[in-house]
N, C-alpha and C. Protein backbone atom coordinates (compact mmCIF):
# COMPACT_ATOMS: atom_id res chain seq x y z
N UNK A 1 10.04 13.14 2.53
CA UNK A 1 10.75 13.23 3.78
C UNK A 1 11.68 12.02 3.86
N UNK A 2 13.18 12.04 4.43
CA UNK A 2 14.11 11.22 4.35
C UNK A 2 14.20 10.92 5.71
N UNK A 3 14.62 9.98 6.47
CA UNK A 3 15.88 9.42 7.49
C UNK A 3 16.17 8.34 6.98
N UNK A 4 17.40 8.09 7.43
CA UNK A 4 18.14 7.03 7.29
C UNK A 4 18.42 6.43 6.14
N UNK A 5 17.50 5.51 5.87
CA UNK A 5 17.00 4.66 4.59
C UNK A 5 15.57 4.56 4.24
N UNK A 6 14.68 5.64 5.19
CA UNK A 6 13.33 5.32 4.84
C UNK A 6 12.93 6.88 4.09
N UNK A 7 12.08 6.58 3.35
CA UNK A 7 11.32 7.88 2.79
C UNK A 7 9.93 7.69 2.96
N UNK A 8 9.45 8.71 3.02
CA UNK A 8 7.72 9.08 2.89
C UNK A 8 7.76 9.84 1.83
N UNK A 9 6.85 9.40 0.70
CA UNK A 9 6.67 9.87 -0.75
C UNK A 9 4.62 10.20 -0.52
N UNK A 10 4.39 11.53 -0.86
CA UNK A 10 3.00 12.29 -0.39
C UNK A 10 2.42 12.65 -1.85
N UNK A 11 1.35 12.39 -2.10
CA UNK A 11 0.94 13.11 -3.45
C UNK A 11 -0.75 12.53 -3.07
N UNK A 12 -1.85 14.02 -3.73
CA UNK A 12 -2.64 14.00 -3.50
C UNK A 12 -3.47 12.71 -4.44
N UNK A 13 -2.80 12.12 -5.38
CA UNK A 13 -3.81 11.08 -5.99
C UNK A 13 -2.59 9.69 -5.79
N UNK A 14 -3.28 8.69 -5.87
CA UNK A 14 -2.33 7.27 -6.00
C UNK A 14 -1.81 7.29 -7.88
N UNK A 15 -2.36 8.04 -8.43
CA UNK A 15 -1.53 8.28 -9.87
C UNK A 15 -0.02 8.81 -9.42
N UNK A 16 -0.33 10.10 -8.65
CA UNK A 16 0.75 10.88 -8.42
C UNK A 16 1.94 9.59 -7.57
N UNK A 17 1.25 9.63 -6.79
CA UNK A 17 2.34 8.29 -5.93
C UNK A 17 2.79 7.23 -6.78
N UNK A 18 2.32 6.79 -7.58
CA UNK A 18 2.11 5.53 -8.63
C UNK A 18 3.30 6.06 -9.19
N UNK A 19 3.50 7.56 -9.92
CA UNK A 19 4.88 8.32 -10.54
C UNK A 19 5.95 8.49 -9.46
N UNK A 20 5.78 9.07 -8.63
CA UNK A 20 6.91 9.66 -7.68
C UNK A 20 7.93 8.04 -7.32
N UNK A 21 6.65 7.22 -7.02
CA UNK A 21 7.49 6.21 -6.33
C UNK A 21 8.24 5.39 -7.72
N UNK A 22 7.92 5.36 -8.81
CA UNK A 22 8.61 4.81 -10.28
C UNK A 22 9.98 5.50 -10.40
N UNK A 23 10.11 7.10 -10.35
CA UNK A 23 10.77 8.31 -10.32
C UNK A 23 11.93 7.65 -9.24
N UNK A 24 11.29 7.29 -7.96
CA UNK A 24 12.76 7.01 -6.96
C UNK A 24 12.95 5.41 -7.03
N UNK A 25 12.17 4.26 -7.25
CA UNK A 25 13.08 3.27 -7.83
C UNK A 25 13.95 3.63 -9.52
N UNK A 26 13.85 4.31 -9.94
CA UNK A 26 14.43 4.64 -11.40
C UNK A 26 15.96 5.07 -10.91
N UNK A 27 15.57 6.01 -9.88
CA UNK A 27 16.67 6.94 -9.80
C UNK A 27 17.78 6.03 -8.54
N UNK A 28 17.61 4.89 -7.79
CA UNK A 28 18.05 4.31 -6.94
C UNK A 28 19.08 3.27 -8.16
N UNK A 29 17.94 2.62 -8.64
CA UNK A 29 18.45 1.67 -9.36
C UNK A 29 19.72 2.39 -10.47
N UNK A 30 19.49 3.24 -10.87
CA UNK A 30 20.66 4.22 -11.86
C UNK A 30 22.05 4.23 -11.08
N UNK A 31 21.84 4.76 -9.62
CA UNK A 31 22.75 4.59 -9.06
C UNK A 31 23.52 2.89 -8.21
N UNK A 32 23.31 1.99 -8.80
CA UNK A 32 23.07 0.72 -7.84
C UNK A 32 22.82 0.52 -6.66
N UNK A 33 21.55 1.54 -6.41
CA UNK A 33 20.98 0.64 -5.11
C UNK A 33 19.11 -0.26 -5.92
N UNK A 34 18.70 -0.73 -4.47
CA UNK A 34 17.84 -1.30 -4.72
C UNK A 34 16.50 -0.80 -3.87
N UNK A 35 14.86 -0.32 -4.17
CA UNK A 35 14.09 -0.39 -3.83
C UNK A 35 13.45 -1.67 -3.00
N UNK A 36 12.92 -1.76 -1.27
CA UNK A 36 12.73 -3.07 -1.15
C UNK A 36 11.62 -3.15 -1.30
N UNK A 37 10.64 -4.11 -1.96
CA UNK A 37 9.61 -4.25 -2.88
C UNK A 37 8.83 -4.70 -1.02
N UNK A 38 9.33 -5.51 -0.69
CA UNK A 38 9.00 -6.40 1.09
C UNK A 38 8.76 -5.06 1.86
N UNK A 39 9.29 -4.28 1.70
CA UNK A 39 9.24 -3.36 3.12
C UNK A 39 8.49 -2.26 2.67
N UNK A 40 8.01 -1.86 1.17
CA UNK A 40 7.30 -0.90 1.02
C UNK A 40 5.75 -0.77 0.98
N UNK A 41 4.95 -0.18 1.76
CA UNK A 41 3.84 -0.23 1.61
C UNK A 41 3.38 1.73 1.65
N UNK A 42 1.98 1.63 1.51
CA UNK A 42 1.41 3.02 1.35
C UNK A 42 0.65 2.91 2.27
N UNK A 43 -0.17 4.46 2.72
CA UNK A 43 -1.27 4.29 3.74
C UNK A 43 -2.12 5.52 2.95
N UNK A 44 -3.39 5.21 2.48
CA UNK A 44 -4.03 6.44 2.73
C UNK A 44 -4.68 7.21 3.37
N UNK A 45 -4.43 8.83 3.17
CA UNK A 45 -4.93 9.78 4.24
C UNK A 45 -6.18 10.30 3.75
N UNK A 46 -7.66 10.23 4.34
CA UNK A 46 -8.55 11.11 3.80
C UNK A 46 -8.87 12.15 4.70
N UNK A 47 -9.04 13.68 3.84
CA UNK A 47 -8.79 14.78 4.78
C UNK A 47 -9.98 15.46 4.41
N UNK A 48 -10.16 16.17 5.40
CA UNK A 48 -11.47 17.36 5.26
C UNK A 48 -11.37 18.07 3.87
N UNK A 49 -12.68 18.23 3.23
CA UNK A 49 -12.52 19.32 2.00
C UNK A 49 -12.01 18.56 0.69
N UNK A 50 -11.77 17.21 0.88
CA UNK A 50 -10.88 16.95 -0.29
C UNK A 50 -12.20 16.04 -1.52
N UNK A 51 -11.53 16.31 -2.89
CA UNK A 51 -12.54 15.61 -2.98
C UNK A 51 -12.23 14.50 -4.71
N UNK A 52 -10.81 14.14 -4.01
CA UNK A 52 -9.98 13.00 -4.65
C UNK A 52 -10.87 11.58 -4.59
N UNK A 53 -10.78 11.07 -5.82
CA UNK A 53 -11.56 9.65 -5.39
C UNK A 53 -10.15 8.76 -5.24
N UNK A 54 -10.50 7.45 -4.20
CA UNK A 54 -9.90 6.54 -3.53
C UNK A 54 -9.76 5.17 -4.41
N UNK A 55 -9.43 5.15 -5.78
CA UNK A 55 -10.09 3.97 -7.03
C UNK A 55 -7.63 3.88 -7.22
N UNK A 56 -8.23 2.89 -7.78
CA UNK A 56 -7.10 2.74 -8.25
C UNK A 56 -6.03 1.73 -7.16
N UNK A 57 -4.94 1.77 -7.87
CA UNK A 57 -3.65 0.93 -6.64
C UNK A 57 -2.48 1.92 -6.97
N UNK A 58 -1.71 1.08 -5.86
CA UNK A 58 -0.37 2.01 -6.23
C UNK A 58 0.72 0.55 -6.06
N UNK A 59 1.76 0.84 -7.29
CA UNK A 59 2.25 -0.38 -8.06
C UNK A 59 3.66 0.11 -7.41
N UNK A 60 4.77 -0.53 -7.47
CA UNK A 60 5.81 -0.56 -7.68
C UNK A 60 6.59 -2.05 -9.29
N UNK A 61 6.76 -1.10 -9.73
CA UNK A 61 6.99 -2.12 -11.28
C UNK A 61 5.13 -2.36 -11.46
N UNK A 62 5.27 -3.88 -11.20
CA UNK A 62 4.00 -4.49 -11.93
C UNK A 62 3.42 -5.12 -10.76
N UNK A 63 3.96 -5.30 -9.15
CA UNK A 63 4.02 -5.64 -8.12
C UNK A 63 2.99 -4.48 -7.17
N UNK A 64 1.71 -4.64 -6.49
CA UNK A 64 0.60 -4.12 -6.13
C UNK A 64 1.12 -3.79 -4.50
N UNK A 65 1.69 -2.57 -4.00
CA UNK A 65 2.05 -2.06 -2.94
C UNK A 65 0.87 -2.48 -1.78
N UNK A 66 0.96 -2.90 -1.02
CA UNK A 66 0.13 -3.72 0.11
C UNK A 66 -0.33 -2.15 0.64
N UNK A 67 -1.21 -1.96 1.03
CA UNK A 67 -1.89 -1.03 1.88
C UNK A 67 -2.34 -0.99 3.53
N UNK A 68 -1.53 -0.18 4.38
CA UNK A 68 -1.78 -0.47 5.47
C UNK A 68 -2.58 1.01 6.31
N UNK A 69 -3.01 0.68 7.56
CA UNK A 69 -3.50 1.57 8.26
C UNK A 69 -3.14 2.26 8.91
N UNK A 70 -1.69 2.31 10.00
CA UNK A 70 -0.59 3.45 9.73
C UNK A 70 0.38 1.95 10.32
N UNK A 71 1.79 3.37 10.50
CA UNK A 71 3.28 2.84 10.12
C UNK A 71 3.90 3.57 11.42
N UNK A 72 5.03 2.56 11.56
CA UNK A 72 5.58 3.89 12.46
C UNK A 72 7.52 4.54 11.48
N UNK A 73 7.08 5.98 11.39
CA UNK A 73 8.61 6.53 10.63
C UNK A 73 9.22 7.02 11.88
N UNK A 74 10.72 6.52 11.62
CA UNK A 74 11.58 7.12 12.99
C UNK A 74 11.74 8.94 12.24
């Protein structure tokens, strides 16, 4: 999901997110923009029925995405 300059990137494992979010700094940087390493963080959602384990981080480069408890998206 897009506005402005912010995105929400969704995937059921932090592998998947770990790719998607590599995928759109790759594809920013190709074009000269820049990913802000400061302003990006993740939140995870645990949902009924699911039965994903919660192990792992989610990186941007080699840099450990801070994890928060929610956010507010305009």
């Amino acid at each position: 999901m897009l506005f402005a300059d912010d995105i929400v990137l969704a995937d059921e494992t932090k592998d998947g997110v770990n790719r998607k979010l590599e995928l759109w700094r790759n594809t920013l940087e190709s074009k000269g923009f820049k990913l802000s390493r400061t302003k990006t963080e993740y939140m995870h959602c645990e949902f009924r029925n699911t039965r994903h384990r919660n192990d792992g981080v989610v990186k941007l480069g080699e840099v450990e995405v801070p994890k928060v408890n929610h956010f507010r998206y305009l």
